[in-house]
C-alpha atoms as a PDB file:
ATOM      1  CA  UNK A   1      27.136  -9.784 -23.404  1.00  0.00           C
ATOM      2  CA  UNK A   2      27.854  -9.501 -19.303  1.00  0.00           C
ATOM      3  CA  UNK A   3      28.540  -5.679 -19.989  1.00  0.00           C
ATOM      4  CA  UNK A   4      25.275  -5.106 -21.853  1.00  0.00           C
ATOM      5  CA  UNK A   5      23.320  -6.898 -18.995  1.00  0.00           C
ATOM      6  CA  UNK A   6      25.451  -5.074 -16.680  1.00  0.00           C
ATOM      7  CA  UNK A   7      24.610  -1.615 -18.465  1.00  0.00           C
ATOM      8  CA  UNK A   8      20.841  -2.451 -19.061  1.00  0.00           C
ATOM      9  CA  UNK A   9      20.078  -3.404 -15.423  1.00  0.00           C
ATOM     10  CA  UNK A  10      21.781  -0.045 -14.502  1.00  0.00           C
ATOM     11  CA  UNK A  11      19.460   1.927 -16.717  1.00  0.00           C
ATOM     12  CA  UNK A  12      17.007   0.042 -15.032  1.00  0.00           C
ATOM     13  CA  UNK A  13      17.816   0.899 -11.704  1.00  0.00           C
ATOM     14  CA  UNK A  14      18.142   4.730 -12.076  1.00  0.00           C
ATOM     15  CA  UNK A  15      14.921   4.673 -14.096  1.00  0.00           C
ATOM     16  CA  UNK A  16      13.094   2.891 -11.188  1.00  0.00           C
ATOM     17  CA  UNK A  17      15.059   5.505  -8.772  1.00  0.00           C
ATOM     18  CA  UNK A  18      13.469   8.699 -10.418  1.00  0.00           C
ATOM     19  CA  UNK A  19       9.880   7.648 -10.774  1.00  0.00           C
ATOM     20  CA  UNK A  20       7.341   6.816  -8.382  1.00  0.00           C
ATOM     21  CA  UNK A  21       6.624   2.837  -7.611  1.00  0.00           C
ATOM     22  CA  UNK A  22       3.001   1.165  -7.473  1.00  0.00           C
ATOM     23  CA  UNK A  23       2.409   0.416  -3.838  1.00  0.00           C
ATOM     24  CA  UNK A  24       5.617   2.048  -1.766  1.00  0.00           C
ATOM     25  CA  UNK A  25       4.606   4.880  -0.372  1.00  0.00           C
ATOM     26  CA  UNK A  26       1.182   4.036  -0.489  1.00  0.00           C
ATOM     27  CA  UNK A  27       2.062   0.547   1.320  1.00  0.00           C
ATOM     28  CA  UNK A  28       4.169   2.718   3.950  1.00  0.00           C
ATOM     29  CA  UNK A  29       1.075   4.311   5.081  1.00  0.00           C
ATOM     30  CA  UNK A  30      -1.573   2.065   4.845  1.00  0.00           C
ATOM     31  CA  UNK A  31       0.212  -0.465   7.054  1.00  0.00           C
ATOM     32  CA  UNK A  32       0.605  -0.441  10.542  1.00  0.00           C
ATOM     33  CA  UNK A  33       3.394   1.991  11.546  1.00  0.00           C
ATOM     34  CA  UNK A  34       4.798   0.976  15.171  1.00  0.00           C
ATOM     35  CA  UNK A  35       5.656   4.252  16.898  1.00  0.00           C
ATOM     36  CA  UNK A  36       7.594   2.823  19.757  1.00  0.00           C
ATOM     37  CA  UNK A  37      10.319   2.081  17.111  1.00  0.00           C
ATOM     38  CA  UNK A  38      13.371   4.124  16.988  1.00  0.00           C
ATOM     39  CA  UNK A  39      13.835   4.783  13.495  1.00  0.00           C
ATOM     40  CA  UNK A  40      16.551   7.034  12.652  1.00  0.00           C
ATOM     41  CA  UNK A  41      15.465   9.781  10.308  1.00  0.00           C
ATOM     42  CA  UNK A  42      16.634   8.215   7.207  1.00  0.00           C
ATOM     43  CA  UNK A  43      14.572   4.949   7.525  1.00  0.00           C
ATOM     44  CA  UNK A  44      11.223   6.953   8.798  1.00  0.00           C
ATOM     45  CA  UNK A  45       8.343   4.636   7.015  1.00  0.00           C
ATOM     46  CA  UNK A  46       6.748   7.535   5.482  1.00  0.00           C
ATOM     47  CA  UNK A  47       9.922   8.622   3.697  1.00  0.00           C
ATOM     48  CA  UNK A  48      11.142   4.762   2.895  1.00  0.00           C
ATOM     49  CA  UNK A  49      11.508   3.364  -0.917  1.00  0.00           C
ATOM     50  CA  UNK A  50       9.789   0.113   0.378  1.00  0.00           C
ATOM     51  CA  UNK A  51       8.080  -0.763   4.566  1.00  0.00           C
ATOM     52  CA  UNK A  52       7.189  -4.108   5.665  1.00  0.00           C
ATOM     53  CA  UNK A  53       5.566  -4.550   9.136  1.00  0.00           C
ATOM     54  CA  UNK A  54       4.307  -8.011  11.077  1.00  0.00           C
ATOM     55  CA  UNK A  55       2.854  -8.706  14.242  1.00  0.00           C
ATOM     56  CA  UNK A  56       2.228 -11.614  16.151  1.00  0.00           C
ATOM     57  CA  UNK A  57       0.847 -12.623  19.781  1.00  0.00           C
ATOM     58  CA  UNK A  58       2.988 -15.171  21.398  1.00  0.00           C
ATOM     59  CA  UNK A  59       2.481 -16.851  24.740  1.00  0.00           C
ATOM     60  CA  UNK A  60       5.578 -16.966  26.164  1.00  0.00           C
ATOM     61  CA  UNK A  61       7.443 -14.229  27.933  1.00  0.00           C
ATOM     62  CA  UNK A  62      10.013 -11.569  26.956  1.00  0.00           C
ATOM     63  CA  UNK A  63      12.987 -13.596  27.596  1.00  0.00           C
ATOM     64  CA  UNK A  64      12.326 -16.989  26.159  1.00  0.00           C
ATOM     65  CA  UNK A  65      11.537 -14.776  23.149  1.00  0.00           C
ATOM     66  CA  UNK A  66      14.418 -13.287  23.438  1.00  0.00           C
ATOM     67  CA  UNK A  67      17.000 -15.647  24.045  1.00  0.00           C
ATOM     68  CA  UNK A  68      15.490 -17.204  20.626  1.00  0.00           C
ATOM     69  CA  UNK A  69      15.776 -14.146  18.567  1.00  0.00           C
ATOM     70  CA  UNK A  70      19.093 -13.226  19.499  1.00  0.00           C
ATOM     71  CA  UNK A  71      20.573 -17.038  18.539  1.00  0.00           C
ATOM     72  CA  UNK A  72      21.006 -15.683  15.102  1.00  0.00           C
ATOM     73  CA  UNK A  73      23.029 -18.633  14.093  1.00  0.00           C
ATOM     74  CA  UNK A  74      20.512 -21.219  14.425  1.00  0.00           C
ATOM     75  CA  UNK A  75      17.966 -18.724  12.380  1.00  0.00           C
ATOM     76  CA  UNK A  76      18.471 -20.928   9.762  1.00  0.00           C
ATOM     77  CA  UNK A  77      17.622 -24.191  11.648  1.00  0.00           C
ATOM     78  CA  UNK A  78      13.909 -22.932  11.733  1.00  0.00           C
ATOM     79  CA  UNK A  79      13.782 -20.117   8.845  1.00  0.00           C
ATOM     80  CA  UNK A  80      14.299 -20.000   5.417  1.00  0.00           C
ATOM     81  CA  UNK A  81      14.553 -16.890   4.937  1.00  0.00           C
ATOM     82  CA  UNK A  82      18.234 -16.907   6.531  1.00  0.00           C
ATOM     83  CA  UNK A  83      21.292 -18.945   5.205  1.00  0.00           C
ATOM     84  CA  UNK A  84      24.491 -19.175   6.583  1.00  0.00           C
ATOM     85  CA  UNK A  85      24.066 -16.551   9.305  1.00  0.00           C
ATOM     86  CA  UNK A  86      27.435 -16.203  11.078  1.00  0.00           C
ATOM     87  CA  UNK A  87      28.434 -13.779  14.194  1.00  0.00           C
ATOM     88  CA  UNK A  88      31.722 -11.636  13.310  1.00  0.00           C
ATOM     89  CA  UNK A  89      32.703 -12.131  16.673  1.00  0.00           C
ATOM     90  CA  UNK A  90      33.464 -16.016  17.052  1.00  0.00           C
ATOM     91  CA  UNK A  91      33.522 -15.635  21.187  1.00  0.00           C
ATOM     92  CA  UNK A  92      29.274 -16.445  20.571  1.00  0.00           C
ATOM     93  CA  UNK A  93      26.674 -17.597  18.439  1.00  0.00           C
ATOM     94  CA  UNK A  94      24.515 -15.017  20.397  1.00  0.00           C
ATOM     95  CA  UNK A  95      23.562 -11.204  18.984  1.00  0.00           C
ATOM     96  CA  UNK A  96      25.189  -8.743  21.460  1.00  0.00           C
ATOM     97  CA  UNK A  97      24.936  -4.776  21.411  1.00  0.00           C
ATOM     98  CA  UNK A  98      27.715  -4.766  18.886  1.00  0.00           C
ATOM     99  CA  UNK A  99      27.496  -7.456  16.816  1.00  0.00           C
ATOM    100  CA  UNK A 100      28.038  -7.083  13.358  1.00  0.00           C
ATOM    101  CA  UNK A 101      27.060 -11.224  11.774  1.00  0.00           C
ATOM    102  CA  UNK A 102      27.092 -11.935   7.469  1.00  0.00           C
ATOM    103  CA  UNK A 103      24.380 -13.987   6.111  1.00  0.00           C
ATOM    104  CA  UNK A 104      21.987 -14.550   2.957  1.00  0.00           C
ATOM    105  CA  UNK A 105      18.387 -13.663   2.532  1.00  0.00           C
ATOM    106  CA  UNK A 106      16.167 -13.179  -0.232  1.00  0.00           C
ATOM    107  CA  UNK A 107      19.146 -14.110  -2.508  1.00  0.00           C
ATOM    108  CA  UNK A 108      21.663 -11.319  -1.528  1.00  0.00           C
ATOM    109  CA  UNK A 109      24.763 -12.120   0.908  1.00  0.00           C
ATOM    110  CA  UNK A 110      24.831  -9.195   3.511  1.00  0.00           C
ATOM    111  CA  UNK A 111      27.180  -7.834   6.422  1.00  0.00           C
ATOM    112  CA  UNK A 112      23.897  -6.513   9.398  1.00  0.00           C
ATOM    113  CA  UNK A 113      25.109  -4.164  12.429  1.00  0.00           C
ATOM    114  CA  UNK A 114      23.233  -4.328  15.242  1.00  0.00           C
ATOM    115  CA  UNK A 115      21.817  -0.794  16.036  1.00  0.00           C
ATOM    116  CA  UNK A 116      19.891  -1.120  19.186  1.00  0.00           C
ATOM    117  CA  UNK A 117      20.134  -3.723  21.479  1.00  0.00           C
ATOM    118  CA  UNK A 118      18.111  -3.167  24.789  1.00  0.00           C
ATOM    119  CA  UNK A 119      17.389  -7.178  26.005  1.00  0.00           C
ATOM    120  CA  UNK A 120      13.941  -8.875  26.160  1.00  0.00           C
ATOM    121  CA  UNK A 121      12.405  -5.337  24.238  1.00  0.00           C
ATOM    122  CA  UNK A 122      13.864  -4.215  21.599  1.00  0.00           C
ATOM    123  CA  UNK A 123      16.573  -5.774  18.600  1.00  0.00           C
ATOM    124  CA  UNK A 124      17.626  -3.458  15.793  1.00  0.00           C
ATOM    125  CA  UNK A 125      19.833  -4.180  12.694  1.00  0.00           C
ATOM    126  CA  UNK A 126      20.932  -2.099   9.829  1.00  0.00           C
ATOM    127  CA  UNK A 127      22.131  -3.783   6.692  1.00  0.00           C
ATOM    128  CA  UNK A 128      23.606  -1.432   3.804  1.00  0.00           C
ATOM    129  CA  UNK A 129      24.264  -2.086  -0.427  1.00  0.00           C
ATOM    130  CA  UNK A 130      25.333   0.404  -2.409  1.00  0.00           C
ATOM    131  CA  UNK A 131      21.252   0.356  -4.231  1.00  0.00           C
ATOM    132  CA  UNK A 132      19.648  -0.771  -1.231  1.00  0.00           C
ATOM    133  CA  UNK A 133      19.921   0.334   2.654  1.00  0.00           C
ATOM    134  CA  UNK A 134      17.813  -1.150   5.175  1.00  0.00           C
ATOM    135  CA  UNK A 135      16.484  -1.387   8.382  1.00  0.00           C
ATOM    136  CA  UNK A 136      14.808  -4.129  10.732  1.00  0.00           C
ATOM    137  CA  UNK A 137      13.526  -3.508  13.909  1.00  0.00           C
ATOM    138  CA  UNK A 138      11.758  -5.950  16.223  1.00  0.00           C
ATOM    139  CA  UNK A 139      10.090  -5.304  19.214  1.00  0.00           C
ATOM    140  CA  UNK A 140       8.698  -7.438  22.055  1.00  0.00           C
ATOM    141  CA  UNK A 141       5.787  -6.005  24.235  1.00  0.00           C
ATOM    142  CA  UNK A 142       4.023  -7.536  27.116  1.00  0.00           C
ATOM    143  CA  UNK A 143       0.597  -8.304  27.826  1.00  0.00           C
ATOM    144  CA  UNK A 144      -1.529 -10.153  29.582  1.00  0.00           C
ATOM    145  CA  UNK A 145      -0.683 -13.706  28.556  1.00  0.00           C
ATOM    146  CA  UNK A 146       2.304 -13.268  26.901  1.00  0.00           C
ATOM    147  CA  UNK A 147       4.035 -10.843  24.144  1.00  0.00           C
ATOM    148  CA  UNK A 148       3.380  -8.799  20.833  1.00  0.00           C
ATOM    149  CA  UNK A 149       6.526  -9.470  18.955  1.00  0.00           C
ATOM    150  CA  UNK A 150       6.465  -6.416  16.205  1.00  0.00           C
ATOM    151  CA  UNK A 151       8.878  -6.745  13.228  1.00  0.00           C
ATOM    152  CA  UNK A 152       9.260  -3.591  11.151  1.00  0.00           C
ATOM    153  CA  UNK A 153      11.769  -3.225   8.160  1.00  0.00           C
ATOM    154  CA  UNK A 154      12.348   0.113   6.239  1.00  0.00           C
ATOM    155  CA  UNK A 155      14.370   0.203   3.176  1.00  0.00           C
ATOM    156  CA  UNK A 156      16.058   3.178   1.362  1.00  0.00           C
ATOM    157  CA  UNK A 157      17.842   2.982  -2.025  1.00  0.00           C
ATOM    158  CA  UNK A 158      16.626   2.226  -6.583  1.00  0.00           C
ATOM    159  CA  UNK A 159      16.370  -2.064  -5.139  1.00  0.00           C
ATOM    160  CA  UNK A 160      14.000  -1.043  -2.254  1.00  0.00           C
ATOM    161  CA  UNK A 161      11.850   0.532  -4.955  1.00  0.00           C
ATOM    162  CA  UNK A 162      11.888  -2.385  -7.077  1.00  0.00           C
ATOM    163  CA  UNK A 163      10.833  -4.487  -4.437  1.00  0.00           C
ATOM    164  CA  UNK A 164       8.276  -2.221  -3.506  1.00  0.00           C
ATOM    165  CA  UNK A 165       7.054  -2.481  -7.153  1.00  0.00           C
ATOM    166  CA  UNK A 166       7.626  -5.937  -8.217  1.00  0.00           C
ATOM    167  CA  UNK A 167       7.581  -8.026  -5.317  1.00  0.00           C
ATOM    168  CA  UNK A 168       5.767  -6.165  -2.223  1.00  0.00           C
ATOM    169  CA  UNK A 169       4.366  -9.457  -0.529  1.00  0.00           C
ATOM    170  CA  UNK A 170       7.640 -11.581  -0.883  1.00  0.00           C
ATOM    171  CA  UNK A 171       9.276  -9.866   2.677  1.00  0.00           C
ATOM    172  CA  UNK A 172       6.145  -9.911   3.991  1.00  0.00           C
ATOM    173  CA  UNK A 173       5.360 -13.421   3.717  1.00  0.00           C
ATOM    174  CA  UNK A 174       9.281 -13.985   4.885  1.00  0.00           C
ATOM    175  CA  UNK A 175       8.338 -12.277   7.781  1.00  0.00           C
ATOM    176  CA  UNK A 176       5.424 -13.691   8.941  1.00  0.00           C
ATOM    177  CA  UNK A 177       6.778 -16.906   8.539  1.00  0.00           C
ATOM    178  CA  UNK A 178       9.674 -15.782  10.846  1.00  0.00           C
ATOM    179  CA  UNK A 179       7.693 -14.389  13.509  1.00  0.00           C
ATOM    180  CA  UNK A 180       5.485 -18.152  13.354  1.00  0.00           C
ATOM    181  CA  UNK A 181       8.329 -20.175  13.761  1.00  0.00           C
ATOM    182  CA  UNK A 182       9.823 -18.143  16.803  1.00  0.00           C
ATOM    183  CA  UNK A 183       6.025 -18.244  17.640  1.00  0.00           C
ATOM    184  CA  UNK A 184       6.155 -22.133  17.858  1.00  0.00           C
ATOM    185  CA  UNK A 185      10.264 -22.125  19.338  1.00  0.00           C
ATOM    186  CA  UNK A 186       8.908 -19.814  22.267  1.00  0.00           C
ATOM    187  CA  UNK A 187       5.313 -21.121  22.849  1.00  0.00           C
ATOM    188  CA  UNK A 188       6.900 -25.013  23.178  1.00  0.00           C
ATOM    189  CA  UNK A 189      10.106 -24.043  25.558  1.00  0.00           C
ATOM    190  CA  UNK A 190       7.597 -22.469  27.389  1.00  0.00           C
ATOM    191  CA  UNK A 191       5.241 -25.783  27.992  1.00  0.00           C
ATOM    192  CA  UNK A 192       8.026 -27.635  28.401  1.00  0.00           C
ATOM    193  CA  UNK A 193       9.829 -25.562  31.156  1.00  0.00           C
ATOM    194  CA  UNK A 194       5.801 -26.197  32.972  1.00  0.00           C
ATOM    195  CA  UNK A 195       6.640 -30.021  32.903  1.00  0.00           C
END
């Protein structure tokens, strides 16, 4: 019975490979495309199986934003998209320029390499399956009264297309809940460092 299953969700998989998903490559160009990201040519958005992209405005400034997005470990103290998120490198709980850190999220265990690392601007990870590449970029841009944190994931691979067919919203929503937590982490260390 486990080799049937096996054997059927294969089928499955290179059918959804070889034809065209509702909503992908549609959704990869009628959402916002951030062109201060550094995609390398394999994850362009226009060429992806599956793109997410969030924005938020946050009022607090690039490095108390930072600091908090780079404390991978606690992710899970405040998000649920992340489980058991754990640094390779056991000298710190904090991201560096090359960490590589396992963890869980949206029901899959993964190994993530940080890509680009350039501190209070930009955070880049790549995380790689053998049917499903992907990766997530977040940015953090200055303005007047605080930041535009962007968060931009591009996925290659036949599970990219599936979720690009079958559940576009779920990362989405997993996202934006994301960026509103580290929203409300960055916006209340800030008040509280002006007591």
């Amino acid at each position: 019975m486990k080799r049937i299953l096996v054997i059927a969700t294969a089928c499955f998989l290179v059918s959804c490979a070889t034809s065209t998903p509702r909503g992908s490559a549609e959704q990869a160009l009628t959402r916002p495309i951030s062109e201060r990201i550094h995609w390398p040519d394999r994850y362009d958005p226009r060429q992806s199986t599956f793109f997410v992209h969030n924005e938020i405005e946050i009022q607090a400034s690039p490095r108390v934003i930072w600091n908090i997005l780079v404390d991978a470990e606690s992710w899970p103290l405040w998000y649920e998209g992340a489980k058991e998120v754990k640094i390779k490198d056991a000298s710190s709980r904090l991201l560096s320029a090359d960490s590589d850190f396992t963890w869980k999220t949206m029901g899959m265990s993964w190994v993530s390499q940080v890509k680009e690392f350039v501190p209070y601007q930009r955070l880049a990870t790549e995380s790689r399956k053998s049917v499903i590449q992907g990766y997530h970029a977040w940015l953090i841009v200055p303005n007047g009264t605080g930041c535009k944190v962007i968060t931009d994931e591009s996925f290659r691979g036949p599970l990219g297309r599936l979720q690009g067919t079958f559940i576009p919203n779920k990362l989405h929503r997993l996202h934006q809940m994301f960026l509103e937590e580290l929203k409300k982490k960055a916006e209340a260390k800030t008040q509280r460092s002006k007591s």
